[in-house]
Each structure stands twice: as structure tokens, then as C-alpha cells.
Protein backbone atom coordinates (compact mmCIF):
# COMPACT_ATOMS: atom_id res chain seq x y z
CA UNK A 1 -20.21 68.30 -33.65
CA UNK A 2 -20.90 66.73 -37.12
CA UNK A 3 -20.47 62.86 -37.47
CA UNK A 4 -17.18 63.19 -39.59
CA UNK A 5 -15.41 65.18 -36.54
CA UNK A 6 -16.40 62.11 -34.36
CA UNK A 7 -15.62 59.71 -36.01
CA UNK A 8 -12.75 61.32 -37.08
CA UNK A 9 -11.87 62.04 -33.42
CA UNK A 10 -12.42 58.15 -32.58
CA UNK A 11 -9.88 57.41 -35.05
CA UNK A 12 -7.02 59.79 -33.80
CA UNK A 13 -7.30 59.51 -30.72
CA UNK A 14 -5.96 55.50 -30.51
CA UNK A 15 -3.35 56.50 -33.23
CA UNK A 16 -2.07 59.46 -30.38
CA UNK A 17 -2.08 57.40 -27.50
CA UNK A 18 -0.20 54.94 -29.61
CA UNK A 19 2.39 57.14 -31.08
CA UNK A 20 2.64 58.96 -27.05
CA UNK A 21 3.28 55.12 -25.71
CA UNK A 22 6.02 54.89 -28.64
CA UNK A 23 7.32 58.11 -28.73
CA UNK A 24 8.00 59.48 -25.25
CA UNK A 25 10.21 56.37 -24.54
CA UNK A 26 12.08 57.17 -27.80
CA UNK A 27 12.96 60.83 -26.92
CA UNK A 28 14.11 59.30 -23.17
CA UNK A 29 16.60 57.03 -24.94
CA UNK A 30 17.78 59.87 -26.93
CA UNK A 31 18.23 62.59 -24.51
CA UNK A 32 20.04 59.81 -22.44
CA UNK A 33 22.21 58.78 -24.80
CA UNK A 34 23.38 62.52 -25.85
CA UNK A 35 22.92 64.24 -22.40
CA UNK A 36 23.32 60.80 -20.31
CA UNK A 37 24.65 61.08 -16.86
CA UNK A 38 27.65 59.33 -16.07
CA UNK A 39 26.36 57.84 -13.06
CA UNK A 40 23.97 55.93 -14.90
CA UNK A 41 24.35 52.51 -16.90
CA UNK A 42 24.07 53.00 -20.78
CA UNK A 43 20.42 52.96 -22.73
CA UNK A 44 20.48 49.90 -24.74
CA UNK A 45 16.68 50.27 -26.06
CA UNK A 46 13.30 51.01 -24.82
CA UNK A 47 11.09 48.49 -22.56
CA UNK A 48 8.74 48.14 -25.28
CA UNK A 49 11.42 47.37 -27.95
CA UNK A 50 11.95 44.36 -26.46
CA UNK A 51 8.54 43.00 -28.31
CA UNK A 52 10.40 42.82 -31.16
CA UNK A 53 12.88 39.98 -29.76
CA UNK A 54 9.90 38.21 -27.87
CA UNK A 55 10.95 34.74 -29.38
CA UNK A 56 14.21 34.83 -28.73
CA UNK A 57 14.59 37.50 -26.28
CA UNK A 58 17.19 35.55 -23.81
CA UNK A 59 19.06 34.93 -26.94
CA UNK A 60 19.42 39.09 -27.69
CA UNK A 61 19.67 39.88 -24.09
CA UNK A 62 22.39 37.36 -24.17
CA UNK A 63 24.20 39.04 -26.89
CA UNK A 64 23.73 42.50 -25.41
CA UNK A 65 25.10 41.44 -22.18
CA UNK A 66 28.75 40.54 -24.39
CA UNK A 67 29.04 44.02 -25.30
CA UNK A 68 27.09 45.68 -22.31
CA UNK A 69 27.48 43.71 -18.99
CA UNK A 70 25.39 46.85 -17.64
CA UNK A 71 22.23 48.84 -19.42
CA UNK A 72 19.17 50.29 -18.94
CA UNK A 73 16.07 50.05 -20.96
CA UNK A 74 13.39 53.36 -20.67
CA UNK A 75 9.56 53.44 -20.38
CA UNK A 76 6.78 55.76 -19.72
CA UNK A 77 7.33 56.28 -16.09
CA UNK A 78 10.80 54.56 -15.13
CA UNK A 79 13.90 52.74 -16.64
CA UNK A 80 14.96 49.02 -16.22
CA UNK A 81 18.47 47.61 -15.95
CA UNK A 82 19.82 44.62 -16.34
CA UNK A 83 23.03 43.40 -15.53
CA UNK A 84 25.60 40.48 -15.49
CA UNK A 85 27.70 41.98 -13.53
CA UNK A 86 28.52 40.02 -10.50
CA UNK A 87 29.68 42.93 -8.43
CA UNK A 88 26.38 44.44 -9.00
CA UNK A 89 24.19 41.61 -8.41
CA UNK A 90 26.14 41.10 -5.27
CA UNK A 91 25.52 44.99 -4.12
CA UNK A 92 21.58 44.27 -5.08
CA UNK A 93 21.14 41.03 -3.43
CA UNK A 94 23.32 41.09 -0.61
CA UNK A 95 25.52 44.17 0.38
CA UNK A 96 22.58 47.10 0.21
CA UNK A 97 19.75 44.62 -0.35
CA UNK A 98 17.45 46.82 2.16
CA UNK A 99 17.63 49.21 -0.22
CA UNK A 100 15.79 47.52 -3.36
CA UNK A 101 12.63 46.74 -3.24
CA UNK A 102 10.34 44.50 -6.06
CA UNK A 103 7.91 47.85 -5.92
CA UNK A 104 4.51 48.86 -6.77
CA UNK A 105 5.36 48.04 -11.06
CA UNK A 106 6.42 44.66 -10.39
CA UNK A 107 3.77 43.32 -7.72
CA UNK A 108 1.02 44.67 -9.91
CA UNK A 109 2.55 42.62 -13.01
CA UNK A 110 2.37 39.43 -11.06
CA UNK A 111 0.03 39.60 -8.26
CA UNK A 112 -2.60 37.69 -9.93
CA UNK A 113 -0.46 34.39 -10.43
CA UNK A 114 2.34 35.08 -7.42
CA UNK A 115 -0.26 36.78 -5.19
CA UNK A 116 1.53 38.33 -1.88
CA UNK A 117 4.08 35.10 -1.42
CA UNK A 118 7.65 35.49 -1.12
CA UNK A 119 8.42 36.60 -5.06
CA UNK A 120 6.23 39.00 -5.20
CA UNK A 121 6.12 40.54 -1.67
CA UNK A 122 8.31 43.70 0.35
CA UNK A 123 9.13 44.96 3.42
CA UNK A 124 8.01 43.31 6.93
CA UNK A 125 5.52 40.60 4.97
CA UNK A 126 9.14 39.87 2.71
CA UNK A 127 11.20 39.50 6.14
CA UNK A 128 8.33 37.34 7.93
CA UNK A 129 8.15 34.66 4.82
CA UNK A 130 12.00 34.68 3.96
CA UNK A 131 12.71 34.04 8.18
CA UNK A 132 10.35 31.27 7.79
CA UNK A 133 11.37 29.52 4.84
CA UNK A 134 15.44 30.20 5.57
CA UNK A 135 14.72 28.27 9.34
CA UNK A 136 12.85 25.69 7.34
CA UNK A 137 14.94 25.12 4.79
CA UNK A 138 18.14 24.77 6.93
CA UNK A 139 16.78 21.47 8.85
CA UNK A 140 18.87 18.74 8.49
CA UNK A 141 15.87 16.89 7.57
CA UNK A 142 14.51 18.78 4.71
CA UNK A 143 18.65 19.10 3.31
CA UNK A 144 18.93 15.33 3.50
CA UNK A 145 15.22 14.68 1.63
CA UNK A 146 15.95 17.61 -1.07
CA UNK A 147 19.31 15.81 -1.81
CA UNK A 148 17.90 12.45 -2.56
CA UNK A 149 15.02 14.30 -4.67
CA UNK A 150 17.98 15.98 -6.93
CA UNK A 151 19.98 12.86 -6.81
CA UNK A 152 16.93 10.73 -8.26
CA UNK A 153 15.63 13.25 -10.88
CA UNK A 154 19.20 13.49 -12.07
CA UNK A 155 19.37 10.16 -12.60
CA UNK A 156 15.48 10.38 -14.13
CA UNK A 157 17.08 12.29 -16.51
CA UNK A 158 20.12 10.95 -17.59
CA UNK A 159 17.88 8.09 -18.27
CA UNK A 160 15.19 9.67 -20.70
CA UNK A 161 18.45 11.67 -22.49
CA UNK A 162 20.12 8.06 -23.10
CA UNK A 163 17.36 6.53 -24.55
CA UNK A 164 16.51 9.88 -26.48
CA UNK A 165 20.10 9.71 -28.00
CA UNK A 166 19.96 6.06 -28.32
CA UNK A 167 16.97 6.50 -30.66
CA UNK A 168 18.41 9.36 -32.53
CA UNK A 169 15.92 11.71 -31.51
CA UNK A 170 16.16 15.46 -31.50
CA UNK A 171 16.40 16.44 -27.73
CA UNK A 172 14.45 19.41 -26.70
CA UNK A 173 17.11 20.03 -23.38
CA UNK A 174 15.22 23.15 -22.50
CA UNK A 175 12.04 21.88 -22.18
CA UNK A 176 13.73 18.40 -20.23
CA UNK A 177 15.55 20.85 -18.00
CA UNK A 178 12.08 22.75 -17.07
CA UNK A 179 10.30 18.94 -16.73
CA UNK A 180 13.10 17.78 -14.40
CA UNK A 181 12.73 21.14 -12.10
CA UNK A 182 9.34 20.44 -11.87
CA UNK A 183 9.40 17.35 -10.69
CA UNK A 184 12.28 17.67 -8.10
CA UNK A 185 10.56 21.53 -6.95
CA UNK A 186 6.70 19.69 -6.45
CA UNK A 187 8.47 16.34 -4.73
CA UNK A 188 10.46 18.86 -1.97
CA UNK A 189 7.86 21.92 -1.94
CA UNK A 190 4.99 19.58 -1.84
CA UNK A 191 6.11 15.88 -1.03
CA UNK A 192 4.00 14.78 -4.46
CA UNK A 193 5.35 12.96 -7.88
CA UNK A 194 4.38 15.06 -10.63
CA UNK A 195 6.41 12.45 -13.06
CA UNK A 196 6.94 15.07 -15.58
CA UNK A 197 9.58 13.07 -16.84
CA UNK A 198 7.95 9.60 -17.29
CA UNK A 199 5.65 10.88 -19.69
CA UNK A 200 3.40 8.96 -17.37
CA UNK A 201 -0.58 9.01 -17.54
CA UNK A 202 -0.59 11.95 -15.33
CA UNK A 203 -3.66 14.26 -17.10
CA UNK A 204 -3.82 16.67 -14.14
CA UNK A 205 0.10 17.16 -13.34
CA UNK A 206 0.57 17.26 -16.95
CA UNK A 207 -2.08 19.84 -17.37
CA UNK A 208 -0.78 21.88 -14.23
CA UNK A 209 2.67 21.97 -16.04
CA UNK A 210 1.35 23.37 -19.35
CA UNK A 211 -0.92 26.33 -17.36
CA UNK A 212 1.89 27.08 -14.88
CA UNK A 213 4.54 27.44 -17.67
CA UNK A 214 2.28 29.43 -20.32
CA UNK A 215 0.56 31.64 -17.00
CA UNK A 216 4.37 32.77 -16.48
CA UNK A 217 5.33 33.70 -20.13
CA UNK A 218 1.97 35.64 -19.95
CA UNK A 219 3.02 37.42 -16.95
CA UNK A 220 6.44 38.38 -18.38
CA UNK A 221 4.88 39.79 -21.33
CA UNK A 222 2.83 42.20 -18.80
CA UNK A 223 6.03 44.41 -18.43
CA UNK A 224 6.31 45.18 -22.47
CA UNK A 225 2.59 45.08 -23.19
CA UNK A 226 0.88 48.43 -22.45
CA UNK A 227 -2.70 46.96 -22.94
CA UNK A 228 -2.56 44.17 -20.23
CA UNK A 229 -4.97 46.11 -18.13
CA UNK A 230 -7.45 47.17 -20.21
CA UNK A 231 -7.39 43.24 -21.81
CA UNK A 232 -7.85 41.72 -18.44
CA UNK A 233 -10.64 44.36 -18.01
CA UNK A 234 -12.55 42.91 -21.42
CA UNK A 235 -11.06 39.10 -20.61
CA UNK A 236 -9.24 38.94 -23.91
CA UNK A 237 -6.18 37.64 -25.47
CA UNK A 238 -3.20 36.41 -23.58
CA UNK A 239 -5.46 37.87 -20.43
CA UNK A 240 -8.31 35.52 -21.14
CA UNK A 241 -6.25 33.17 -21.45
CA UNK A 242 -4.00 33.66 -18.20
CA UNK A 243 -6.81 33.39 -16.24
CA UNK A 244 -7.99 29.92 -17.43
CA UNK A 245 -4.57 28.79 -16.64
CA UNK A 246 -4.40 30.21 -12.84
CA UNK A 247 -7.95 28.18 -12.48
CA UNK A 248 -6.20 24.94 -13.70
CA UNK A 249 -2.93 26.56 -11.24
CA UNK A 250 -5.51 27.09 -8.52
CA UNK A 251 -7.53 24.12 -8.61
CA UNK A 252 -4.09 21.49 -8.72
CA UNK A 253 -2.36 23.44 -5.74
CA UNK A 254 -5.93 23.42 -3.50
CA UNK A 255 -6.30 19.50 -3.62
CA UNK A 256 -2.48 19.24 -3.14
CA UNK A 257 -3.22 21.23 0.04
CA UNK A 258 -6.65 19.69 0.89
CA UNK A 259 -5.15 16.17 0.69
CA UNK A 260 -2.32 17.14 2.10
CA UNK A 261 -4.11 18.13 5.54
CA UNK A 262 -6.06 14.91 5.37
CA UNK A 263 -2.68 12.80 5.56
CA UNK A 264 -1.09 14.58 8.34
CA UNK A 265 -4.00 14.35 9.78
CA UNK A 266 -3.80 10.82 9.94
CA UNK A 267 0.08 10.33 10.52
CA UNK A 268 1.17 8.62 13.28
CA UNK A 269 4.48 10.22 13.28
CA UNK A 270 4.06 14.17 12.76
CA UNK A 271 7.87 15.08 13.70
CA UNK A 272 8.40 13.48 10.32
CA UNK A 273 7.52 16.05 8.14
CA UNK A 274 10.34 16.17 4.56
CA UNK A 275 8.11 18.40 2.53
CA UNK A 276 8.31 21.92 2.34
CA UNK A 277 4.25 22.03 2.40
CA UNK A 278 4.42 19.59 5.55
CA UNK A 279 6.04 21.98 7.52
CA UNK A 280 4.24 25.20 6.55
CA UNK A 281 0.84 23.22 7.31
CA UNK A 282 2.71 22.53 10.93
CA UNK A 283 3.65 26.55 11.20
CA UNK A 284 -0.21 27.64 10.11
CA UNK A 285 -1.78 25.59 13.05
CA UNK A 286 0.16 28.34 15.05
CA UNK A 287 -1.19 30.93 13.13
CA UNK A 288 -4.04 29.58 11.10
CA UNK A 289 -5.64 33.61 10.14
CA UNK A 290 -1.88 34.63 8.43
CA UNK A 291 -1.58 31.52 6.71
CA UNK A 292 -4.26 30.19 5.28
CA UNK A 293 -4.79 27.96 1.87
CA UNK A 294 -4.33 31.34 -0.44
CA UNK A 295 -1.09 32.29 1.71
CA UNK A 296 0.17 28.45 1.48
């Protein structure tokens, strides 16, 4: 083989498995649209056409939704649907729930940053962490602290929106809305301020709140970008950079935990346990090999 058919060769095979990834989805959408079953919500698009609306893609997938409250976008191996449709969500979540699972596709996507916890997990490991965290959650303890928590961050807000408007600033609502969740999810889940909100000198929570936001835009772009694997293989690009942020991720949520021990350990009251964390900590001193700081 001469060095013209090689290199040759080296540059059509990239340009095949490129037009393959681009073309067998595109022959799916057609075949369904033309010979579509009945049975089956309408093609809107192909999974990977959604990189072209990657900016503003809950803005598109809101307009879709207008026309088509039900559709499916096609891949390589298997379609995706999406769907407003409350009869359907309600069939999905509730009514035949037993007979969706999150599957192999979607654990894969996320198991580096979700791991095997509740979002991310199936079957009996699913059933174990939901029983847990439905008993916990119902206590009339943890309802009365997660109340005042909401109550207070509301207010937080309301606050930081008057004297935004007040100064005739611009107000970035999404990015208030995602501050405010933070800080009410850390002070019930973990029983911590994160003071998103203040704008207060808080380097490491404010740090944890950039990685933890950017590590999940990553992740969602791991179900439209066919390269993910081999880019976490060479630790480049957004996969480089993902796993930077689950360091910064991992290394906030570990002293949470660590310091977290260390004060129960010194309470003089332990029935009094508001946090979410609290009361896992209290469950894994039943069961310490099942849930240990990577489970928690």
C-alpha cells in the first residue's frame, strides 16, 4: 500500500464515520415520517439536530411543544420523546411507572457526576433510595425546617430583586432563580448557607456553584455529542473540563460530609437532626458498607 492510499484512507475514513453518524439518523426520520406507525408520536428532528439550537434549545423545544405536545427525536440506536402532555407524564411517572426505566443510555451519560444516587439509578437500588428519602422527607420535622428555608430565601430574594429594580439594573431572573434554589436545596439537603444570594465572600460555595452548574450543561450535551467518549478518553474539551469541575464538586461535598460527622458527633441532642444529610449520616451508622461518603 503506497503512502497516497494511506493517507488517503486516513482522510475518508473520519469523513464516513461522520457522514454514517449524520446520515443513518436522517433516513430514520424519513422512513418515519412517510411509513410512520400510527402508534408512535411524530419525528420532529434527529437527536443530533438539536446542536444546532444548543443556545437556546428550551426556547425551540418550547416552540415545538405549541405545535407538537408529543414527538420523537431519532438516533443511531434508539429514538427520544418528549412530551408536555400531562396525561402522558402522568402514565410515565405514576400509572405504569414500573415500566420505564432511566436505562443503560442515560446512566452512562451521567454516571460520572450523578454516580449510582437516586437520578441516575433503576430497579431494587431505585426502590431502596426513593423508600428512604420518601420516609425521610415526610417527618414533620424536616417539612417544618424546609418551609422556613423556602420562606427565608423567598424573602432573600424579593430583597436582592427590589434593590436590583430600585437601581435600574438589568435582572438576570434565570440565573437569581438557579442562586435562590441553591441556597434553599444546600440549607435542607445539607443544613449549610451557601449565601448564593448575598453575593457574600463565599470563594468555595461560589466556586462549587459555577462547577456544579457548568458540570451539568456538560453532561446534557453528552446525549447530542457523539465524541464524548473518545474526548474523555484523550481528557479534552468540554470532557477535560467536566472533570475539573466534579474535583471542585467532589472536594466541596466531602468536607460538607467530613464536618458534618464531626458536629453530630459532638451534639448533645442527636434526635434533632433538620437536614436531609443529618439524617442519612443517622441511617449509614445502620448500614455504614451501603452508604458510605461516595453513596451520601
Amino acid at each position: 500500500m503506497d503512502f497516497l492510499t494511506i493517507i488517503s484512507l486516513l482522510i475518508a475514513l473520519p469523513l464516513l464515520f461522520f457522514v454514517l453518524i449524520f446520515f443513518v439518523p436522517v433516513v430514520k426520520v424519513l422512513v418515519a415520517k412517510f411509513v410512520g406507525n400510527n402508534g408512535y408520536a411524530p419525528v420532529k428532528g434527529t437527536v443530533f439536530g438539536q446542536v444546532l439550537y444548543a443556545h437556546h434549545l428550551y426556547d425551540y423545544q418550547t416552540q415545538v411543544a405549541k405545535k407538537l405536545p408529543t414527538y420523537r427525536l431519532v438516533g443511531l440506536a434508539h429514538s427520544e420523546i418528549s412530551t408536555t402532555d400531562m396525561r402522558n407524564a402522568e402514565h410515565i411517572l405514576k400509572t405504569s411507572f414500573n415500566k420505564y426505566a432511566k436505562g443503560r443510555h442515560l446512566q452512562e451519560n451521567v454516571s460520572d457526576l450523578w454516580g449510582d444516587g437516586i437520578f441516575a439509578a433503576d430497579g431494587d437500588n431505585w426502590r431502596q433510595q426513593r423508600k428512604l428519602a420518601s420516609y425521610e422527607f415526610s417527618t414533620r420535622v424536616l417539612r417544618g425546617f424546609s418551609c422556613s428555608v423556602f420562606r427565608k430565601t423567598a424573602a432573600k430574594l424579593t430583597r436582592v430583586v427590589s434593590k436590583l429594580a430600585v437601581s435600574g439594573q438589568v435582572i438576570d431572573f434565570q440565573d437569581l432563580f438557579m442562586k435562590s434554589a441553591m441556597d434553599s436545596i444546600f440549607k435542607v439537603g445539607f443544613g449549610i448557607d451557601l449565601n448564593c444570594l448575598d453575593w457574600s465572600n463565599n470563594e468555595e460555595g461560589t466556586k462549587f456553584s459555577k462547577a456544579f452548574d457548568e458540570a451539568n450543561e456538560m453532561m446534557n450535551s453528552r446525549f447530542f455529542d457523539t465524541l464524548w467518549k473518545l474526548k474523555r478518553f484523550l481528557n479534552i474539551g468540554s470532557e477535560a473540563s467536566l472533570k475539573k469541575n466534579i474535583k471542585v464538586i467532589d472536594k466541596f461535598i466531602y468536607n460538607i460530609i467530613s464536618t458534618k460527622k464531626e458536629l453530630l458527633g459532638t451534639n448533645q441532642n442527636p434526635n434533632v437532626k433538620e437536614d436531609v444529610l443529618s439524617r442519612f449520616l443517622a441511617e449509614s451508622e445502620k448500614n455504614p458498607e451501603t452508604m458510605g461518603d461516595r453513596y451520601l
